[in-house]
Protein backbone atom coordinates (compact mmCIF):
# COMPACT_ATOMS: atom_id res chain seq x y z
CA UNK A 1 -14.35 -30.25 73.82
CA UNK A 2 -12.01 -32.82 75.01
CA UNK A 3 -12.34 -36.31 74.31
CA UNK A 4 -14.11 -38.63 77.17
CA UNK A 5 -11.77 -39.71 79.77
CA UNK A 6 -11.70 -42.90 81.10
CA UNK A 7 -10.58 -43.69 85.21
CA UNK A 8 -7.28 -45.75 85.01
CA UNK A 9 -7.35 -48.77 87.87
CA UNK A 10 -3.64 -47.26 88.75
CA UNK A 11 -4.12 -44.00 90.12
CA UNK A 12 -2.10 -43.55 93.07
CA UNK A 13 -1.25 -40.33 95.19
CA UNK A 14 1.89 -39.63 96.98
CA UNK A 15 0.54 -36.68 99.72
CA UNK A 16 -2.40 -35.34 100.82
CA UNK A 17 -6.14 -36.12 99.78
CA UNK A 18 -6.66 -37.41 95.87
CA UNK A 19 -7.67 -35.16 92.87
CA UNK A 20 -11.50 -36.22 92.86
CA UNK A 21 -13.55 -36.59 89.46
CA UNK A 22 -15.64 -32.98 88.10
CA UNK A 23 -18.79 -33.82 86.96
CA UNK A 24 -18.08 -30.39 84.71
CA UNK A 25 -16.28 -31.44 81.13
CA UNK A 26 -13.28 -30.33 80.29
CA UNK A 27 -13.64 -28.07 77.47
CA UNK A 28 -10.73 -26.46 75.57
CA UNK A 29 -11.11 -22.98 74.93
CA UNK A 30 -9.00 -20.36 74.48
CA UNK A 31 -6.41 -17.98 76.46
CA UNK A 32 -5.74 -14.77 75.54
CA UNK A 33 -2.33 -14.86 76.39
CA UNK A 34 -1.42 -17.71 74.63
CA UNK A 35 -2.70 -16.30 71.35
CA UNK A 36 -0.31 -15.02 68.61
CA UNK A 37 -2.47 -12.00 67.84
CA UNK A 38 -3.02 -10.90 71.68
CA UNK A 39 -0.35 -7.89 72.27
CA UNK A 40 2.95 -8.77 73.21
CA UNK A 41 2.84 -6.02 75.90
CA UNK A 42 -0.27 -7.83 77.10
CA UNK A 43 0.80 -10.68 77.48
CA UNK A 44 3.47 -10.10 79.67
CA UNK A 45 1.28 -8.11 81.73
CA UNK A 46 -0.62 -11.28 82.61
CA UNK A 47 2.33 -13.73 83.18
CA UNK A 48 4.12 -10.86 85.39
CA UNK A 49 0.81 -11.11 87.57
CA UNK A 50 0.97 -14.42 87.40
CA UNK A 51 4.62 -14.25 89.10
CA UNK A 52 3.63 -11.62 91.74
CA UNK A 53 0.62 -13.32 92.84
CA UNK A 54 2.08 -16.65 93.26
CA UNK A 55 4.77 -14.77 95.61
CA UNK A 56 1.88 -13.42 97.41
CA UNK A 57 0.83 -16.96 98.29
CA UNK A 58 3.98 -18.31 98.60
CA UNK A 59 3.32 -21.41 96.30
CA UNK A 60 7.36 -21.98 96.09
CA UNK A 61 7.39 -23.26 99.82
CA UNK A 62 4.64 -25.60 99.23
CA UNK A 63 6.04 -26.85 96.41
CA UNK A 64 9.99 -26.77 97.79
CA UNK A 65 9.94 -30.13 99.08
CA UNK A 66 8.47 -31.88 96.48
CA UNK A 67 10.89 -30.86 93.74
CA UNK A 68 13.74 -31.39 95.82
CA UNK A 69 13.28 -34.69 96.32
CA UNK A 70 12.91 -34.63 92.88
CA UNK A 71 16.44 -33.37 92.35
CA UNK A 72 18.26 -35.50 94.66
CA UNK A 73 17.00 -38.87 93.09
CA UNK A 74 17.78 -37.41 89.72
CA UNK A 75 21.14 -36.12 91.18
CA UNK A 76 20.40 -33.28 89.02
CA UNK A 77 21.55 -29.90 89.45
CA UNK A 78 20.12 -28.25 86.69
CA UNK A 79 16.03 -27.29 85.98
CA UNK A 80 14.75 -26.41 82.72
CA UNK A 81 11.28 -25.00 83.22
CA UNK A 82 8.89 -25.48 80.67
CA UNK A 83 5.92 -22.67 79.67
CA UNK A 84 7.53 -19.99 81.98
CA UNK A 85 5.99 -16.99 81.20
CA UNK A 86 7.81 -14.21 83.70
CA UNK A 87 8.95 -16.88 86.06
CA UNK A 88 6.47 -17.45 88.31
CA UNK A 89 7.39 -20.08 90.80
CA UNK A 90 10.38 -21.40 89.96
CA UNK A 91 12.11 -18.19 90.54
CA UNK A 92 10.75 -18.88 94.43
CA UNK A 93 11.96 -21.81 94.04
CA UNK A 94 15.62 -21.23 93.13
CA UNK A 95 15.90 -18.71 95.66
CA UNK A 96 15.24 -20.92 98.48
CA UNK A 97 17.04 -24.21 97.07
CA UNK A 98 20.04 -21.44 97.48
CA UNK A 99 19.20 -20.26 100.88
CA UNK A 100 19.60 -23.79 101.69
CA UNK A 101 23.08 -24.05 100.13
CA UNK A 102 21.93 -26.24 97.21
CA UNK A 103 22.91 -24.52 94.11
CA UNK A 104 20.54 -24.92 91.28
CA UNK A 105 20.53 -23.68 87.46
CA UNK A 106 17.33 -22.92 86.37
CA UNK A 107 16.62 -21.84 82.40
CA UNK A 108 13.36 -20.44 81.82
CA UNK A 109 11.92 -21.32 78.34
CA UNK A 110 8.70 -20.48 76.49
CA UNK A 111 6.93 -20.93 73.18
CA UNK A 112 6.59 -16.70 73.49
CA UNK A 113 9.46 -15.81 75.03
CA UNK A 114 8.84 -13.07 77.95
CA UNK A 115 12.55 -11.39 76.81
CA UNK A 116 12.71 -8.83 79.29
CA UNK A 117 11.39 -10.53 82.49
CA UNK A 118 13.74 -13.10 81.98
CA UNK A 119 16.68 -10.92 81.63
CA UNK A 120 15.59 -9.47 84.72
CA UNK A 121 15.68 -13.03 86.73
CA UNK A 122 18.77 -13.21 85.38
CA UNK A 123 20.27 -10.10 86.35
CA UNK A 124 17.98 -11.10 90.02
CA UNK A 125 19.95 -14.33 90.21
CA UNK A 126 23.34 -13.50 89.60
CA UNK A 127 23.34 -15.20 86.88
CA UNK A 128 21.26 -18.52 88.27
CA UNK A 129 18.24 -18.22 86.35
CA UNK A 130 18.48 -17.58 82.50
CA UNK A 131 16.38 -17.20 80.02
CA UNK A 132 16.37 -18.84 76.73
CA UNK A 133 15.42 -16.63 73.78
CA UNK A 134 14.21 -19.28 71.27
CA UNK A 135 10.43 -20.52 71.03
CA UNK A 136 10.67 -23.81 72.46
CA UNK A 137 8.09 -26.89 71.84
CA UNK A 138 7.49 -28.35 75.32
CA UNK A 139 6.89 -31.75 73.39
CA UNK A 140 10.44 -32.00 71.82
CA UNK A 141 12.75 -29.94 73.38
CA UNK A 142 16.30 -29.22 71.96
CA UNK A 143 18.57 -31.85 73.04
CA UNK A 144 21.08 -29.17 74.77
CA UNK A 145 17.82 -28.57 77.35
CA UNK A 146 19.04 -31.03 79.42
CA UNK A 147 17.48 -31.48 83.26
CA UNK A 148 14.25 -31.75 85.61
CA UNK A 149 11.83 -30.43 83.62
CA UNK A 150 9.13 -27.85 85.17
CA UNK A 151 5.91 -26.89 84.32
CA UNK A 152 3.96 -24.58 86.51
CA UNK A 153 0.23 -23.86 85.97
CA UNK A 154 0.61 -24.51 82.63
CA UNK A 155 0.01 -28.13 81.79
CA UNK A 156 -3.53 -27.53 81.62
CA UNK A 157 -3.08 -24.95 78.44
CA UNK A 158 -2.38 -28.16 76.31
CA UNK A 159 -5.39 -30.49 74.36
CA UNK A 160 -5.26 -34.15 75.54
CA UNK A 161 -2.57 -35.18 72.40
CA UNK A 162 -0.30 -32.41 72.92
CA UNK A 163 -0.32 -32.91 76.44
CA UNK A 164 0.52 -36.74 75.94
CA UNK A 165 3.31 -35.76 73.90
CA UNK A 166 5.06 -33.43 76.48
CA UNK A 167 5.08 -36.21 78.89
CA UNK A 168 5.63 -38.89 76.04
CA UNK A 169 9.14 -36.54 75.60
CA UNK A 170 10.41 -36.66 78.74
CA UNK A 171 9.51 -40.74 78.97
CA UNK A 172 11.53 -40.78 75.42
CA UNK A 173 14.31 -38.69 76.82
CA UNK A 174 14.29 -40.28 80.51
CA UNK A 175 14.57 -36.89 81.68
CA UNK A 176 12.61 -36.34 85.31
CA UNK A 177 9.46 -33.97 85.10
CA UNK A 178 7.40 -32.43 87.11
CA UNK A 179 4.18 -30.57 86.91
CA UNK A 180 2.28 -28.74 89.19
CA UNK A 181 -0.85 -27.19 89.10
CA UNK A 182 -3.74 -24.83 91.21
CA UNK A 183 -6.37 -24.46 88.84
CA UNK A 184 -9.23 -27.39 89.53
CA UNK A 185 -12.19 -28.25 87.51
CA UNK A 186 -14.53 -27.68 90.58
CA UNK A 187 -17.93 -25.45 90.48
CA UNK A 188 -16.21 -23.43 93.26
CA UNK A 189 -13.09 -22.35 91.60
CA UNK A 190 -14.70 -22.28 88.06
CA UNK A 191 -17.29 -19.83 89.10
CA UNK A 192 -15.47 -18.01 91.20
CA UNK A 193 -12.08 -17.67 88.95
CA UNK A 194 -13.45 -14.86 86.59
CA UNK A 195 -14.37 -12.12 89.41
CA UNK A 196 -11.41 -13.13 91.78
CA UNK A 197 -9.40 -13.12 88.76
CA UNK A 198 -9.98 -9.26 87.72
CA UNK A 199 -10.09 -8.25 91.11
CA UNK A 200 -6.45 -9.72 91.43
CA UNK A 201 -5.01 -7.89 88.91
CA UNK A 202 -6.79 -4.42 90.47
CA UNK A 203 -5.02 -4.91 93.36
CA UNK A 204 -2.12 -6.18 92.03
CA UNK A 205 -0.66 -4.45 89.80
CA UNK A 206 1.18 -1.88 91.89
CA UNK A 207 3.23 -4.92 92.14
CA UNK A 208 4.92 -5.71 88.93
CA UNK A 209 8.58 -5.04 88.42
CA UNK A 210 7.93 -3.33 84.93
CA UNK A 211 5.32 -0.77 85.08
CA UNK A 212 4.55 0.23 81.62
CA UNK A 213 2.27 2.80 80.50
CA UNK A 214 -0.32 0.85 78.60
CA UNK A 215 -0.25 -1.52 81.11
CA UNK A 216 -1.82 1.18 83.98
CA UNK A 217 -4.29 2.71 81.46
CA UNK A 218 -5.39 -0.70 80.22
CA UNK A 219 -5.87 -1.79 83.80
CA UNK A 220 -7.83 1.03 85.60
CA UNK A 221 -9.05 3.34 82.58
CA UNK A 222 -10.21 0.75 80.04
CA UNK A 223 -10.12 -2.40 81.98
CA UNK A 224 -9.36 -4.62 79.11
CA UNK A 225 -6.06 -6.40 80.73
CA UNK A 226 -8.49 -7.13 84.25
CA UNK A 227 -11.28 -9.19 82.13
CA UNK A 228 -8.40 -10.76 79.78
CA UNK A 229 -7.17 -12.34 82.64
CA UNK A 230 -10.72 -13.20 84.47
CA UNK A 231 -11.08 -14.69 81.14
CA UNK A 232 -7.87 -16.74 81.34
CA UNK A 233 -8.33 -17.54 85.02
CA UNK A 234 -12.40 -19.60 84.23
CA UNK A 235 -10.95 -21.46 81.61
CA UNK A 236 -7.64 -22.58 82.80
CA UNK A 237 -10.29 -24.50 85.65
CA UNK A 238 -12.21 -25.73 82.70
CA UNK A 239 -9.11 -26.77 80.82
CA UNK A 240 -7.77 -28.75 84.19
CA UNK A 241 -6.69 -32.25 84.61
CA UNK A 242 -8.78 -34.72 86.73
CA UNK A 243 -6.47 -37.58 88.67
CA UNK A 244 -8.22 -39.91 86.40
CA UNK A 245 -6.93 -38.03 83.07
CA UNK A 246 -3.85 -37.57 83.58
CA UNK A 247 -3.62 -41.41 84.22
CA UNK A 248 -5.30 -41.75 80.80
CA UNK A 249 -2.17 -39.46 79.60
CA UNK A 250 0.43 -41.10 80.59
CA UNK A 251 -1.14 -44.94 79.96
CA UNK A 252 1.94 -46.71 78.07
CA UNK A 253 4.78 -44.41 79.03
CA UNK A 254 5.84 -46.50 82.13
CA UNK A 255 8.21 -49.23 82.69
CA UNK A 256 10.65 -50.57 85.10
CA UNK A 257 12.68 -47.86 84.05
CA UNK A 258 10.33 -44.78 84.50
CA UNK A 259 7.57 -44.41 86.88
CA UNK A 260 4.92 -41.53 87.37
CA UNK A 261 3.82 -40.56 90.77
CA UNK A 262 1.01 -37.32 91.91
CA UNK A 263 -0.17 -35.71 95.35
CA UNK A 264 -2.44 -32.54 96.51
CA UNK A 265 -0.89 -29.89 99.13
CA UNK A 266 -2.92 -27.21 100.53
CA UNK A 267 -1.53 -23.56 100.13
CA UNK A 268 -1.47 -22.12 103.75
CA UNK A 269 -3.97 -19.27 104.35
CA UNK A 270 -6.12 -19.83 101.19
CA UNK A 271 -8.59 -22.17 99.55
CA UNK A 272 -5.70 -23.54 96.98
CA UNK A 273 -4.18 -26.60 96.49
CA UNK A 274 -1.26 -27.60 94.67
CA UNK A 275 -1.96 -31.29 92.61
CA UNK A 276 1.42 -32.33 91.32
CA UNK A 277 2.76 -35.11 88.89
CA UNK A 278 6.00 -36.25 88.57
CA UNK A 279 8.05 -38.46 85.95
CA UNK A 280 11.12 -40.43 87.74
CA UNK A 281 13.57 -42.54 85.25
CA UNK A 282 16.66 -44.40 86.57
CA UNK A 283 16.65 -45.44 90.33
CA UNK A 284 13.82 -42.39 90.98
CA UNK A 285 11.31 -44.72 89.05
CA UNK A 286 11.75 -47.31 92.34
C-alpha cells in the first residue's frame, strides 16, 4: 500500500472540473503486463488493445489541444513518449498534429520494448514515429532523448518514489512533460473496470493489426488474455493519482523556472475523462 497522502494548499486546475479526493486507498498491486515473467506475446496483446481501444474513443482529439500548446511554448518539435507500449495515443496524436501541417517527431520508448508494433508505426508514419529498441528508465532517460516528454495511461503503474523521480527528471533536465491519464480511483470505475475490461478485449480483438495465433485461442478458447487484462484494468484505478497526490509528488520540483499545471476533459460519448499534468520550464513555466 502506498504511503498516506497529504492535500497540498497549491492545487490548481487548468480546464474542466478538479480531480476530487477517493475515499478508496491507493494500493499498489501488480500488472500482468508489466511483469518480466508474463509472455512477451501477451503482453503485446494487451498494449495493442490498449491502442485500438483508445482509437475507438478517440482520446487523441481530446487530448490534441492540450499537448499542442504544450509544443508551441516549448517550441519543440520533437516528442519522446514515455511507457508506450504499441502506441496508443500518441500515434493519434501525430497523425493529426500532421493533418494540421505541424510536423512532429515522435519516438516511442519502453522499459519492454513492443519491437514489432513500433516498427509498424514507423513504417505507418513514413518514418514520423520510431521506435527505440533499448529498455529505457522513465526516471533517467538517455541524454540523446531529447523533447516533450509523454506518458499516456501509464503514470499510475509507478509507486509514489519512482513516480517522484520521473517527474524529478524532467524538473532536472528542464525538459516539458506531460501526463495524461483515464483511469480514476472512483467506486464506479474500480468496480466496473474488471467486467468492462474483459468484455473489451472480446469485442475487440478483431481489431488488432497483428493477429497472432495464440493470441485468438487465448482470447475466446481459454480466456486467459480477457481476465489478464480485467485484471490490469481494476488495478490501474486502484493504482491512480488523486489531484492532491500528485501535488504531494511534485512538492519541491518548482521554481521560477519550471512550473506544473493539471485539468480534467470529458471524452465525448462515454463516461471517461482525461486528468492531465504538465511540467513547463523556460517561458512555459509563466
Amino acid at each position: 500500500m502506498a504511503p498516506i497522502f497529504h492535500r497540498s494548499p497549491h492545487a490548481q486546475e487548468e480546464t474542466g472540473t478538479a480531480l476530487s479526493a477517493s475515499i478508496l486507498n491507493r494500493l499498489q498491486l501488480f500488472e500482468f503486463h508489466e511483469c518480466g515473467w508474463f509472455p512477451e506475446s501477451f503482453r503485446n496483446a494487451i498494449t495493442e488493445i490498449l491502442r485500438v481501444l483508445g482509437e475507438r474513443l478517440k482520446v487523441h482529439h481530446v487530448i490534441l489541444p492540450v499537448l499542442e500548446r504544450v509544443l508551441e511554448e516549448g517550441k519543440a518539435t520533437a516528442i519522446v513518449d514515455l511507457c508506450s507500449g504499441a502506441g496508443g495515443a500518441v500515434l493519434g496524436v501525430q497523425r493529426a498534429l500532421a493533418a494540421r501541417k505541424k510536423l512532429v517527431s515522435v519516438l516511442l520508448t519502453d522499459k519492454y520494448p513492443n519491437v514489432p508494433a513500433f516498427r509498424a508505426a514507423q513504417r505507418d508514419s513514413g518514418g514520423w514515429v520510431r521506435g527505440y529498441d533499448g529498455s529505457v528508465d522513465a526516471t533517467r532517460l538517455p541524454e540523446e532523448l531529447a523533447g516533450v516528454r509523454t506518458m499516456f495511461n501509464s503514470f499510475h503503474h509507478f509507486p509514489p518514489a519512482v513516480a517522484r523521480g520521473i517527474l524529478a527528471d524532467a524538473f532536472r533536465t528542464r525538459q516539458p512533460i506531460a501526463i495524461f491519464e483515464t483511469t480514476e480511483r472512483s467506486i464506479l470505475n474500480t468496480a466496473t473496470n474488471l467486467p468492462l475490461s474483459f468484455l473489451t478485449m472480446l469485442a475487440l480483438m478483431p481489431g488488432m493489426h497483428d493477429k497472432r495465433p495464440e493470441w485468438w485461442v487465448f482470447t475466446y478458447l481459454v480466456p486467459l488474455l480477457p481476465l489478464a487484462f480485467g485484471w490490469d484494468g481494476l488495478v490501474s484505478c486502484l493504482r491512480s493519482y488523486t489531484q492532491e497526490e500528485f501535488d504531494e509528488l511534485r512538492k519541491g520540483l518548482e521554481d521560477t523556472t519550471y512550473r506544473w499545471r493539471s485539468g480534467r476533459l470529458p471524452v465525448p460519448r462515454s463516461p471517461i475523462h482525461v486528468n492531465y499534468f504538465i511540467g513547463m520550464p523556460g517561458s512555459g513555466a509563466a
